[in-house]
Protein backbone atom coordinates (compact mmCIF):
# COMPACT_ATOMS: atom_id res chain seq x y z
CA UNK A 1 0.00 0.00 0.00
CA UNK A 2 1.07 3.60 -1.22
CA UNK A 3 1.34 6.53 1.65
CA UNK A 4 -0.48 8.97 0.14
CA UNK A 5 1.30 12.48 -0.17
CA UNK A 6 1.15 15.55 2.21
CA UNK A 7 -0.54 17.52 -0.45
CA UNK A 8 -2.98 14.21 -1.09
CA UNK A 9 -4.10 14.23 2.78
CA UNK A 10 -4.79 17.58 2.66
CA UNK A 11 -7.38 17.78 -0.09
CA UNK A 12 -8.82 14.83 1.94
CA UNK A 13 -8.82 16.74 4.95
CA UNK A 14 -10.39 19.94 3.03
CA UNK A 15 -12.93 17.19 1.47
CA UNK A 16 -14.01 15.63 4.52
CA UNK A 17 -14.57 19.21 6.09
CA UNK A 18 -16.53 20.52 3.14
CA UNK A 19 -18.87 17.33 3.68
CA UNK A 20 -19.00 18.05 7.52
CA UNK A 21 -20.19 21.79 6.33
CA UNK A 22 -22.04 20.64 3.94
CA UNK A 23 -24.11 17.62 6.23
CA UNK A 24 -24.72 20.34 9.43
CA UNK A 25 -25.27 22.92 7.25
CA UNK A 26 -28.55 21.42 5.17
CA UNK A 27 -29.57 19.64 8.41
CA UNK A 28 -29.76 23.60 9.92
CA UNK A 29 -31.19 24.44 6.96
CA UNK A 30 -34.02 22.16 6.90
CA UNK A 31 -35.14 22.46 10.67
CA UNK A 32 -34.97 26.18 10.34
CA UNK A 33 -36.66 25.72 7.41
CA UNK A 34 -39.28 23.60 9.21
CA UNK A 35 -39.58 25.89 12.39
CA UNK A 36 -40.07 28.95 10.62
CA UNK A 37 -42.33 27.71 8.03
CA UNK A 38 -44.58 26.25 10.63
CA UNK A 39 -44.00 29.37 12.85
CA UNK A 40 -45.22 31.43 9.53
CA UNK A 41 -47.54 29.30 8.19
CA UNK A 42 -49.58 29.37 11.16
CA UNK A 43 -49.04 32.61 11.65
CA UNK A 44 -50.51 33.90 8.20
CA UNK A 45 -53.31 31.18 8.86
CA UNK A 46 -54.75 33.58 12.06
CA UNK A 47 -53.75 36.42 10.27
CA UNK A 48 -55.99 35.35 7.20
CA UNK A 49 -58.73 33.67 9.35
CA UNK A 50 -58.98 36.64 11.45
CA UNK A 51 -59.51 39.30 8.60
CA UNK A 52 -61.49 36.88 6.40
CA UNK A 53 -64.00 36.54 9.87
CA UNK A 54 -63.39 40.80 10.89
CA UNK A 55 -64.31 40.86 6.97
CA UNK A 56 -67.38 38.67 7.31
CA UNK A 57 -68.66 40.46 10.39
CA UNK A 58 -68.70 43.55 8.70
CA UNK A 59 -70.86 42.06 5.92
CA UNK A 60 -73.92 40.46 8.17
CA UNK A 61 -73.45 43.48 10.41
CA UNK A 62 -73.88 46.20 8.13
CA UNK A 63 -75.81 43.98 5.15
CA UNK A 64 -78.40 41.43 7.16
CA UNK A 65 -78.09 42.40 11.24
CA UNK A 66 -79.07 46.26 11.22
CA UNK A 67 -81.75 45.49 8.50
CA UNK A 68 -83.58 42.78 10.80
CA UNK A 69 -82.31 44.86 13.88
CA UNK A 70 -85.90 46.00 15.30
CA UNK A 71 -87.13 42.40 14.98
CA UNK A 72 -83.89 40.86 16.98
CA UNK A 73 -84.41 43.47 19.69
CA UNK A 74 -86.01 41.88 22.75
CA UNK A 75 -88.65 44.35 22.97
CA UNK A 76 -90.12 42.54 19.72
CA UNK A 77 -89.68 38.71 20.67
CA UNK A 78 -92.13 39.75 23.97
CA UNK A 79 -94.63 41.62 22.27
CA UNK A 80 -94.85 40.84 18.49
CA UNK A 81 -96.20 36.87 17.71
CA UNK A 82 -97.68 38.05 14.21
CA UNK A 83 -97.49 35.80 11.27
CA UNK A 84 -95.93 38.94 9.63
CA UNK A 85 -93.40 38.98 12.42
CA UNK A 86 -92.67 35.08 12.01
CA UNK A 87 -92.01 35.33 7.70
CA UNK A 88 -89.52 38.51 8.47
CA UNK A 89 -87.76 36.34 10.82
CA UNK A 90 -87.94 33.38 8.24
CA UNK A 91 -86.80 35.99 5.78
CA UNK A 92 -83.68 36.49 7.99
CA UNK A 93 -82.77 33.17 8.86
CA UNK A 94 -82.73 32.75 4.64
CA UNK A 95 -80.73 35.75 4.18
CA UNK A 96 -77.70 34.57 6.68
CA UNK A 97 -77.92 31.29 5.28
CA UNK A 98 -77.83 32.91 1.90
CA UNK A 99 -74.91 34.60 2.86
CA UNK A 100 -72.85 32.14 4.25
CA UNK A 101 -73.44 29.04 1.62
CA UNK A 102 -70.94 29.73 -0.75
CA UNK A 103 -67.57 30.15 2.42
CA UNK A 104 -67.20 26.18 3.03
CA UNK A 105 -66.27 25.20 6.99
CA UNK A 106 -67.83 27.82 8.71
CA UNK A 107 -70.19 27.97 11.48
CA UNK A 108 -71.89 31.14 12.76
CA UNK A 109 -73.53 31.60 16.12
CA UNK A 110 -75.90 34.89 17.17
CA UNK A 111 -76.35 36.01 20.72
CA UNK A 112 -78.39 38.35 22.44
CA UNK A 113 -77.29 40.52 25.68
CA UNK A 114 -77.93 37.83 27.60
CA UNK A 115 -75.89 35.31 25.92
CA UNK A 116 -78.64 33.33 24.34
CA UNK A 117 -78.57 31.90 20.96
CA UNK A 118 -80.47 33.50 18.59
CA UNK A 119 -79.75 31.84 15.12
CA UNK A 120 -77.03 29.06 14.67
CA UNK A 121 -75.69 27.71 11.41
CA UNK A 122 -73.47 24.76 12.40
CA UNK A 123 -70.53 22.74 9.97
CA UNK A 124 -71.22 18.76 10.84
CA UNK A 125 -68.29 18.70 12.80
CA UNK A 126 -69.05 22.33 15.05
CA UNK A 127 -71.83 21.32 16.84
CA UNK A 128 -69.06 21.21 20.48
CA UNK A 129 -69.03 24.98 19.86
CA UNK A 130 -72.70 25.51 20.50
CA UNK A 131 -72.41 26.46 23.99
CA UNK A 132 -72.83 29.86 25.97
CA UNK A 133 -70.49 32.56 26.23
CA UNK A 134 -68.58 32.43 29.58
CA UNK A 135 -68.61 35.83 31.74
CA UNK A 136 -65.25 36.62 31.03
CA UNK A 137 -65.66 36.48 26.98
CA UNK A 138 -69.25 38.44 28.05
CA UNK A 139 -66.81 41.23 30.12
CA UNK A 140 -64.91 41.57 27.44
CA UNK A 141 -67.46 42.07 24.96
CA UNK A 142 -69.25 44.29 26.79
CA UNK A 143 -65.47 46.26 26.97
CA UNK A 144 -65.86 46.39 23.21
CA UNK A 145 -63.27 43.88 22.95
CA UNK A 146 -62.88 41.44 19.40
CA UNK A 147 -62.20 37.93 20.91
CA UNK A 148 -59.74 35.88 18.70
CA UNK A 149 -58.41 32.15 20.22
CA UNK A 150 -57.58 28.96 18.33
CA UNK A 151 -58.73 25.18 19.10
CA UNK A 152 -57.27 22.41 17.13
CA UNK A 153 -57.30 23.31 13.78
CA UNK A 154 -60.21 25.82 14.21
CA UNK A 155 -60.10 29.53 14.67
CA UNK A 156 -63.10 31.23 17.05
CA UNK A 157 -63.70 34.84 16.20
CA UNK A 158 -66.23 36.28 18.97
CA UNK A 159 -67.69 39.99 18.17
CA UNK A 160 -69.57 42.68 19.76
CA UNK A 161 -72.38 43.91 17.50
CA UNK A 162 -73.52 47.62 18.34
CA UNK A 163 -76.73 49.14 16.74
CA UNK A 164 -76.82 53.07 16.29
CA UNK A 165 -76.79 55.14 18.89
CA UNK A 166 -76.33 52.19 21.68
CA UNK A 167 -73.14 52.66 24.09
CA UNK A 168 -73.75 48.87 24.89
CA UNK A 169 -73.65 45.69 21.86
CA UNK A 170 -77.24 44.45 21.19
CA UNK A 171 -76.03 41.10 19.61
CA UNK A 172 -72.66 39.09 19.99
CA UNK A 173 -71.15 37.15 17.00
CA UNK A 174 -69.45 33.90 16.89
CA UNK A 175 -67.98 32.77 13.19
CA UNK A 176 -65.92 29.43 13.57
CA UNK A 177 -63.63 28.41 11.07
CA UNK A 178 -62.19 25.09 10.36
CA UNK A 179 -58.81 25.60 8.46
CA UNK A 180 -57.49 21.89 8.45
CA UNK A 181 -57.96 21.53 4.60
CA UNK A 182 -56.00 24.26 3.72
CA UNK A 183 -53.31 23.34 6.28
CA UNK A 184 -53.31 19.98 4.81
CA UNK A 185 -52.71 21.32 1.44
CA UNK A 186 -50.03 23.64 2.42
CA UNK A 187 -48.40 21.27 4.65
CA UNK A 188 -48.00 19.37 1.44
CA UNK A 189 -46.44 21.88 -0.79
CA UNK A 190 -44.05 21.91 2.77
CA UNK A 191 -43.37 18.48 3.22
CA UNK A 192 -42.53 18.26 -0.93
CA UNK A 193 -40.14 21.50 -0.11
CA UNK A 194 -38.24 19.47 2.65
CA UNK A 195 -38.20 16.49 0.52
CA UNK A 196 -36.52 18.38 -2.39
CA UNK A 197 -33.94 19.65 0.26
CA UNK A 198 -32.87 16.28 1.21
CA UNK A 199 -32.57 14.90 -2.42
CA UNK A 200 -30.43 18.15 -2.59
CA UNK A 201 -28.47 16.93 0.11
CA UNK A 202 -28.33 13.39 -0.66
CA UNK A 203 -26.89 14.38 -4.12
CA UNK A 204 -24.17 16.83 -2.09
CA UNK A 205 -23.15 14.42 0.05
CA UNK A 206 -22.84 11.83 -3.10
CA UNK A 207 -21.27 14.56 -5.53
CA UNK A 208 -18.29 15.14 -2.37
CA UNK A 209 -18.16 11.15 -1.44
CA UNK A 210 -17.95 10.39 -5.61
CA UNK A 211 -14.99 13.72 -5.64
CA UNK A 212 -13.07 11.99 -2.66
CA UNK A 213 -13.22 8.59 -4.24
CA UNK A 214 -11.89 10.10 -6.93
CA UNK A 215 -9.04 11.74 -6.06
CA UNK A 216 -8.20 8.88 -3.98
CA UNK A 217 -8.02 6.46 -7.22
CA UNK A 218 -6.08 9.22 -8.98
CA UNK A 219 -3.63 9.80 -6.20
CA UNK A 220 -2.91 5.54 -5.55
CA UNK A 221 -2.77 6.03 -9.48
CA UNK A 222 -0.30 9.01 -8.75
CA UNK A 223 1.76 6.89 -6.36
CA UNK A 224 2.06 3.58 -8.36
CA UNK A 225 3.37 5.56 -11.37
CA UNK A 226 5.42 7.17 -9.12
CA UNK A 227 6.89 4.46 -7.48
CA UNK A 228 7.61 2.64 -10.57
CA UNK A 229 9.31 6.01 -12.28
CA UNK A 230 11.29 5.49 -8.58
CA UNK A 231 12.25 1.62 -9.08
CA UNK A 232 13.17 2.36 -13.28
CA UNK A 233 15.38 5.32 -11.79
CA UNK A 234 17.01 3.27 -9.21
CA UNK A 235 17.66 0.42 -11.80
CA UNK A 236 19.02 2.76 -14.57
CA UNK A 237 21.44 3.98 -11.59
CA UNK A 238 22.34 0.48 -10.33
CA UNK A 239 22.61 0.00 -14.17
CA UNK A 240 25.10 2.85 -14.82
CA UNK A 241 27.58 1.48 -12.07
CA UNK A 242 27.60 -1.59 -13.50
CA UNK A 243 27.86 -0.35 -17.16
CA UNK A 244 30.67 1.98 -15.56
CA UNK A 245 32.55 -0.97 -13.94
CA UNK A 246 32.12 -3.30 -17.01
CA UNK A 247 33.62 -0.31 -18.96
CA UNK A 248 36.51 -0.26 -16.58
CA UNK A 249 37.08 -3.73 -16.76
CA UNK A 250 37.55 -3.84 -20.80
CA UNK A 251 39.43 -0.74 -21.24
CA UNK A 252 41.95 -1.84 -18.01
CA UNK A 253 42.45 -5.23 -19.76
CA UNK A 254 43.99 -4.39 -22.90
CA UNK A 255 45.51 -1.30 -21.45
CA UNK A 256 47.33 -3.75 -18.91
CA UNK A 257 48.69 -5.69 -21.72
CA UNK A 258 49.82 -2.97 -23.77
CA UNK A 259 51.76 -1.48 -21.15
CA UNK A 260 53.07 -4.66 -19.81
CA UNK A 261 54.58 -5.91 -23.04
CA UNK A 262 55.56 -1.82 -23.84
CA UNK A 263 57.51 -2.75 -20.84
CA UNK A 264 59.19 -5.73 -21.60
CA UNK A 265 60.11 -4.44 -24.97
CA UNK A 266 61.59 -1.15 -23.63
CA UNK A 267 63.72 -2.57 -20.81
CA UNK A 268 64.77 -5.80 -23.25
CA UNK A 269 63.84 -7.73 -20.92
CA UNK A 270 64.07 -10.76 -23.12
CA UNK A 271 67.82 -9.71 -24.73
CA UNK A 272 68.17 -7.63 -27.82
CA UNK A 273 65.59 -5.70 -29.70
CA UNK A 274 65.98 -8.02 -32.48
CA UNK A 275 64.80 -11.03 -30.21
CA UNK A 276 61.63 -12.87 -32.12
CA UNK A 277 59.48 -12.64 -28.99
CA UNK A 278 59.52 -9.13 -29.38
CA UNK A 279 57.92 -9.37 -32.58
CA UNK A 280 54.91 -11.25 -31.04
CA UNK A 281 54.42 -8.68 -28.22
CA UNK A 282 54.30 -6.13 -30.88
CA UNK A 283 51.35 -8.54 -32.10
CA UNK A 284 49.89 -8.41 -29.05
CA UNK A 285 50.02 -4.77 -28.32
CA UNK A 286 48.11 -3.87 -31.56
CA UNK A 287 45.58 -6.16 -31.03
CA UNK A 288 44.63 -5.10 -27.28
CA UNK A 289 45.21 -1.52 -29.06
CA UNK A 290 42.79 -2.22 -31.99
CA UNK A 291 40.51 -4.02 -29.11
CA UNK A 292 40.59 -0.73 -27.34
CA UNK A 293 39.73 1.22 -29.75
CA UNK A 294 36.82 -0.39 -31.04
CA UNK A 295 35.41 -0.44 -27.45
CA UNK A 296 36.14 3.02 -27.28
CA UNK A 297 34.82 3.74 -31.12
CA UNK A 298 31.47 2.11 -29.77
CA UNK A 299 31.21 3.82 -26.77
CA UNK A 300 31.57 7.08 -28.54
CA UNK A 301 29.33 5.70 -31.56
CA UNK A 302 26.44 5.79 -29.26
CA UNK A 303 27.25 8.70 -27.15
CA UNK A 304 26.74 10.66 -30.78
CA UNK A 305 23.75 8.22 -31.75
CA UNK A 306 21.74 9.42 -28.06
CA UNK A 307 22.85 13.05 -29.35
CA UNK A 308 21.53 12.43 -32.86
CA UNK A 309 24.75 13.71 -34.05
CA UNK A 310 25.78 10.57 -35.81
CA UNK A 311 25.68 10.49 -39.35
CA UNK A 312 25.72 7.44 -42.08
CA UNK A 313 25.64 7.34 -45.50
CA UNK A 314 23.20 5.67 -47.73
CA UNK A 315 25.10 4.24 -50.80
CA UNK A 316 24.69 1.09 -53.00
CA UNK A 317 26.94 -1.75 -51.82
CA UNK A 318 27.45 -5.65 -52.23
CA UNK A 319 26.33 -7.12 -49.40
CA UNK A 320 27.91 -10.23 -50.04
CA UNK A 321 31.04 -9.05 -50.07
CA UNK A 322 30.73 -7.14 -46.37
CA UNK A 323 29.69 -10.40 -44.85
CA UNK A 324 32.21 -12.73 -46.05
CA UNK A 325 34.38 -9.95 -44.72
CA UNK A 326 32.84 -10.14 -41.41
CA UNK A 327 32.93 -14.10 -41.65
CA UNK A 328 36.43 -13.92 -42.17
CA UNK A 329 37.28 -11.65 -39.10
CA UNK A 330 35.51 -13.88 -36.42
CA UNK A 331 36.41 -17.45 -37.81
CA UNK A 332 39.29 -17.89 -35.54
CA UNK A 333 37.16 -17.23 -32.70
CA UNK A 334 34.77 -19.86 -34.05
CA UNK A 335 37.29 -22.42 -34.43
CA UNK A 336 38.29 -21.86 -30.81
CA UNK A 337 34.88 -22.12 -29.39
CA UNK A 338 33.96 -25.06 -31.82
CA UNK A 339 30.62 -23.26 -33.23
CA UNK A 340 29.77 -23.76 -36.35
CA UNK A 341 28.13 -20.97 -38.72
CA UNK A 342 25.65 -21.68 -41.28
CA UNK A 343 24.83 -18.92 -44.10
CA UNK A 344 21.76 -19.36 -46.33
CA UNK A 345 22.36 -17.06 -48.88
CA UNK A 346 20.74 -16.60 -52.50
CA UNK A 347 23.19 -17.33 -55.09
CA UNK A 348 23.04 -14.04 -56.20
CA UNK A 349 24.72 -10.36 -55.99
CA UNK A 350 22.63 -8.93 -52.98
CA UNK A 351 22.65 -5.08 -53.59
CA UNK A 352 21.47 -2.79 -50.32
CA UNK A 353 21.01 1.24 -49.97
CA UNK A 354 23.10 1.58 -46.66
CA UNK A 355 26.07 3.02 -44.72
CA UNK A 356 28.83 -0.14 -45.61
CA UNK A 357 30.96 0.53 -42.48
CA UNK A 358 27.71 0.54 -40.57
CA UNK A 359 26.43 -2.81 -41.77
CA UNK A 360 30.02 -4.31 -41.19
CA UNK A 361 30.23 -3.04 -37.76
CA UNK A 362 26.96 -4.57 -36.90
CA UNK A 363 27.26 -8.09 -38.62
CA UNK A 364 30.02 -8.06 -36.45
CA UNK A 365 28.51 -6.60 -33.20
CA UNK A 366 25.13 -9.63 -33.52
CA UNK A 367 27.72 -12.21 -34.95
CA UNK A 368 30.04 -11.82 -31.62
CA UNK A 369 27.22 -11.33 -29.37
CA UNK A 370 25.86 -15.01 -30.84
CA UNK A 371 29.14 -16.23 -30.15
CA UNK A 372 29.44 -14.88 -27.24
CA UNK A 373 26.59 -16.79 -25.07
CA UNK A 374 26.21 -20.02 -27.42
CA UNK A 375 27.91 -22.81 -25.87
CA UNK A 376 30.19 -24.99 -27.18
CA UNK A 377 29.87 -26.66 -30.45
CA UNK A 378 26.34 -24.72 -30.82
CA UNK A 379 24.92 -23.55 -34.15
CA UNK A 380 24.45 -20.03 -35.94
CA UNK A 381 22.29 -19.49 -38.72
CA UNK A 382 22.46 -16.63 -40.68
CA UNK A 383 20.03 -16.10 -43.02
CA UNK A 384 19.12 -13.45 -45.88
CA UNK A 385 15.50 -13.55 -47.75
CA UNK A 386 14.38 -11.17 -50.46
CA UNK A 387 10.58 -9.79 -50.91
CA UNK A 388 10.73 -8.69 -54.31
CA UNK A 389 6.97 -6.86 -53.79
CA UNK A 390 8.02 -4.91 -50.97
CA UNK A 391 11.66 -4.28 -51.81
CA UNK A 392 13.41 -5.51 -48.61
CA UNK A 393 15.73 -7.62 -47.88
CA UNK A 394 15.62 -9.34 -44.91
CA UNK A 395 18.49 -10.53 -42.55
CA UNK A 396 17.89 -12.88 -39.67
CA UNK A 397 20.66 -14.62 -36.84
CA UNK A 398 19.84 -17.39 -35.24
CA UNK A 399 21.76 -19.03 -32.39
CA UNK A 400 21.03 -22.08 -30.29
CA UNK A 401 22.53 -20.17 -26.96
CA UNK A 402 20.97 -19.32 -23.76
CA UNK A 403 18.62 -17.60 -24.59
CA UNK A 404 16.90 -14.18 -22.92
CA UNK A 405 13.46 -14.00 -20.87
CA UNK A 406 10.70 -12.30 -22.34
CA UNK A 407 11.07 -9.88 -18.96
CA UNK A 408 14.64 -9.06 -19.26
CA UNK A 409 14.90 -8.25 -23.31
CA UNK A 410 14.39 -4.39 -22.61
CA UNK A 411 17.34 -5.05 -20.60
CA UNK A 412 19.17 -6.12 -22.87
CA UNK A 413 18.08 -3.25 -25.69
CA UNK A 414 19.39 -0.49 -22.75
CA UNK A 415 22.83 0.32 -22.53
CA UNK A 416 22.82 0.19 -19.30
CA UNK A 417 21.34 -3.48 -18.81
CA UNK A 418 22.22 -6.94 -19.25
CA UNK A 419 19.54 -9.81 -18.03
CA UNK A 420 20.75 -11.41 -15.52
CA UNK A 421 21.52 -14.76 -16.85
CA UNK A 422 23.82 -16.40 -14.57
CA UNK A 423 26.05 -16.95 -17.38
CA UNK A 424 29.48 -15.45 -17.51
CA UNK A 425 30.04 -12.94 -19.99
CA UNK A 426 32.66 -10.02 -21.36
CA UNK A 427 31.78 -6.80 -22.64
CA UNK A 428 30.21 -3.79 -21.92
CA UNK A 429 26.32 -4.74 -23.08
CA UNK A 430 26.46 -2.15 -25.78
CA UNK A 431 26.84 -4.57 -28.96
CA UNK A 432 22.76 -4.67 -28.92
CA UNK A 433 21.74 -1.09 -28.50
CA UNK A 434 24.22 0.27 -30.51
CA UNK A 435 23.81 -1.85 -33.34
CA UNK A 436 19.85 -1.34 -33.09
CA UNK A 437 20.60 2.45 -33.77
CA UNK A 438 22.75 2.29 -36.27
CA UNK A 439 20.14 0.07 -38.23
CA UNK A 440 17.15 2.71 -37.68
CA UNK A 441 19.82 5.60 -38.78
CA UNK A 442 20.50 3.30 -41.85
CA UNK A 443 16.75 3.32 -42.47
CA UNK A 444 16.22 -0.46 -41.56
CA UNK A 445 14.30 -1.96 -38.79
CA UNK A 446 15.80 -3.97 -36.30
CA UNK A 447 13.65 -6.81 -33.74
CA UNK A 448 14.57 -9.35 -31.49
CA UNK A 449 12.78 -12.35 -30.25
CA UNK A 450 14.33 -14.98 -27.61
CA UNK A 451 13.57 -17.16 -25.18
CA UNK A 452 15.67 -18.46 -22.62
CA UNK A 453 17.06 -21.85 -22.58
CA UNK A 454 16.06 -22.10 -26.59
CA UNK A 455 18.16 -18.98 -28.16
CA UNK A 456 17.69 -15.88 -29.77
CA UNK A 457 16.68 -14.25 -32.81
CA UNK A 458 17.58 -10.92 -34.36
CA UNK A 459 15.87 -9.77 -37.35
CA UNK A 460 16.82 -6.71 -39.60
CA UNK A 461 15.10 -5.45 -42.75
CA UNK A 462 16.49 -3.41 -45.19
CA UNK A 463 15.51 -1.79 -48.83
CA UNK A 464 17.86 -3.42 -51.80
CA UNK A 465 18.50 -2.70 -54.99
CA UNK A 466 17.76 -4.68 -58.31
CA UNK A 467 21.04 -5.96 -59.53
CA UNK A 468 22.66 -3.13 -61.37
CA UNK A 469 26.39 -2.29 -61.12
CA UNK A 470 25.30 1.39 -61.53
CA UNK A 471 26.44 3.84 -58.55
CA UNK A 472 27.91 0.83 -56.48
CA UNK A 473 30.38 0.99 -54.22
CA UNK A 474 33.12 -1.40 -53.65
CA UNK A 475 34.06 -2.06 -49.77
């Protein structure tokens, strides 16, 4: 498991804040939300139940009570029993009823001084409400007082009703309302306000937990690449020393020899300069010399490769006559390690657009690396095909040796790798790389397949020419 990084942990931090915020803040919201909606709802309920009944006092006051007022008085109900009498109060009993059809859950109530009811017009669910009026509500009536007080879900309005001229009310009005309906429907438009807050805040609280997530699978992301750039630096270092310490090794060897027989030749050890040993450690110097400097030559090669800086030419050649060149140069080391090469070659002039001391240096470079890790009496092929419809030539080595894992052939391709084989080798590792540039410079293509145990495989394709002895080049 990855740590995550300082700057990772605190965008998690600031995250897991910002969905703290976020979680008490809508949870305020929505019981403030609650508390003041029911706090105003109700609120504007009185407040519109109590003008609605002020309104609707006015209107049988001024309308229906002071036009039936002389038959209401008490003065009338004593002396007056005429059928004249009894249709006007008919007549006024049809007039409140008239007036009050249309407003749905009300119920009106008319007393005299005295607290009597006069005329009722109950809602089926009012009829508890038909009751006196206590002596307080009668003090305060008679104070010229507008009684207001709430029950349930219904809203009393209590009134004094004064006829003209009179310092004391005649009648007293009740007018019930019943506002559960409308509290129903408005608690609905509530409740589908509070539910749209918390489908708000369930998709907050999923946007930030979706945004964390998130960042967390980008930073392991982060830290994985990171951790593998680490281990590919590390082994590119580790690399480098050993590239370094190989390179030591090959240039100290020769250099060793050249000095020590310098040595022996300028202090005679041996007798005479004229001594036929000498002649041989002459011999020897030139070759650890000419060893040197083709290590050196390949070092440098690829140093101006890397740099793109390293130029070839591109000239028509016989490629036949480069690699029995290159054949010839490495046959006494195959006679010493008992390997046999096989060519399988057309009987023909093979003609190829290329850089000639390029193509010899890398025959050489594969040829010696096959020789290099096949074992004893082992077998390399080298092989050449033509594709006439595509105009390449194809050149393929093919070696019976150890082999490389599939794993360890980018090793291999790096000039600072070898795969670790467990087999003893010289060099410097740079044979592979080097010659791999110099073919893609030439403007072939170079691939290797291997696998360990069963050999190797390195393919190169280049363009050719028909066979014309126009513009060619002898090397």
């Amino acid at each position: 498991m990855y740590k995550l990084s300082k700057l990772t942990l605190s965008a998690l931090k600031k995250n897991r804040y910002a969905k703290v915020i976020a979680l008490f803040s809508s949870i305020f919201v929505i019981l403030f939300s609650v508390i003041y909606c029911n706090y105003s709802l109700r609120n504007n309920f009185l407040s519109s139940y109590r003008d609605s009944s002020i309104g609707l006092k006015s209107v049988l006051e001024n309308s229906i009570i002071k036009k039936y007022h002389y038959l209401l008085i008490e003065k009338h109900h004593i002396k007056y029993k005429s059928f004249d009498y009894i249709n006007q109060l008919i007549r006024l009993r049809a007039e409140l009823l008239q007036s009050v059809s249309e407003v749905k859950n009300l119920s009106l109530i008319l007393y005299d001084q005295n607290s009597r009811i006069m005329f009722s017009h109950f809602n089926t669910q009012d009829h508890d409400y038909e009751q006196l009026l206590t002596d307080d509500e009668i003090d305060r009536l008679l104070n010229n007082q507008e009684i207001f007080y709430t029950t349930g879900n219904k809203l009393v309005s209590i009134f004094p009703i004064f006829h003209e001229g009179d310092i004391k009310p005649s009648f007293f009005l009740k007018i019930i309302q019943n506002h559960n309906n409308s509290y129903v429907m408005v608690y609905s438009l509530f409740l589908t306000f509070v539910g749209l807050l918390l489908v708000i805040l369930i998709l907050i609280m999923l946007y930030l937990h979706f945004s964390n997530t998130q960042v967390l699978a980008k930073q392991h992301k982060t830290n994985i690449e990171l951790q593998q750039m680490k281990e590919a630096l590390e082994q590119e270092n580790a690399n480098k020393l050993k590239f370094f310490a190989s390179v030591t090794h090959e240039l100290r060897t020769p250099l060793n020899a050249i000095i020590g027989f310098a040595e022996l030749i300028k202090n005679e050890t041996l007798g005479s300069m004229d001594h036929s040993q000498y002649k041989e450690y002459a011999d020897d110097i030139y070759n650890a010399g000419t060893h040197l400097l083709a290590l050196i030559n390949d070092v440098l090669d690829f140093s101006k490769a890397e740099a793109s800086s390293l130029t070839v030419e591109k000239v028509k050649f016989n490629l036949n006559k480069i690699i029995d060149s290159c054949v010839n140069m490495l046959s006494p080391k195959l006679k010493e390690t008992g390997i046999s090469l096989k060519k399988e070659i057309p009987n023909k002039q093979l003609l190829v657009i290329a850089d000639p001391k390029r193509m010899k240096q890398v025959i050489i470079n594969l040829l010696s690396n096959s020789i290099k890790f096949t074992p004893k009496d082992g077998l390399i092929r080298m092989v050449i095909k033509e594709n006439i419809e595509k105009n390449l030539l194809t050149i393929e080595f093919h070696d019976n040796g150890i082999g490389i894992m599939q794993q360890d052939i980018y090793k291999v391709m790096s000039v600072f790798g070898q795969a670790d084989s467990g087999y003893r080798n010289e060099g410097t590792g740079i044979g592979l790389p080097l010659s791999k540039k110099l073919v893609e410079l030439m403007g072939g293509t170079f691939d290797i397949k291997s696998e360990a145990k069963l050999g190797t495989t390195v393919t190169l394709n280049f363009f050719y020419e028909e066979q014309t002895c126009e513009d060619l080049i002898d090397f």
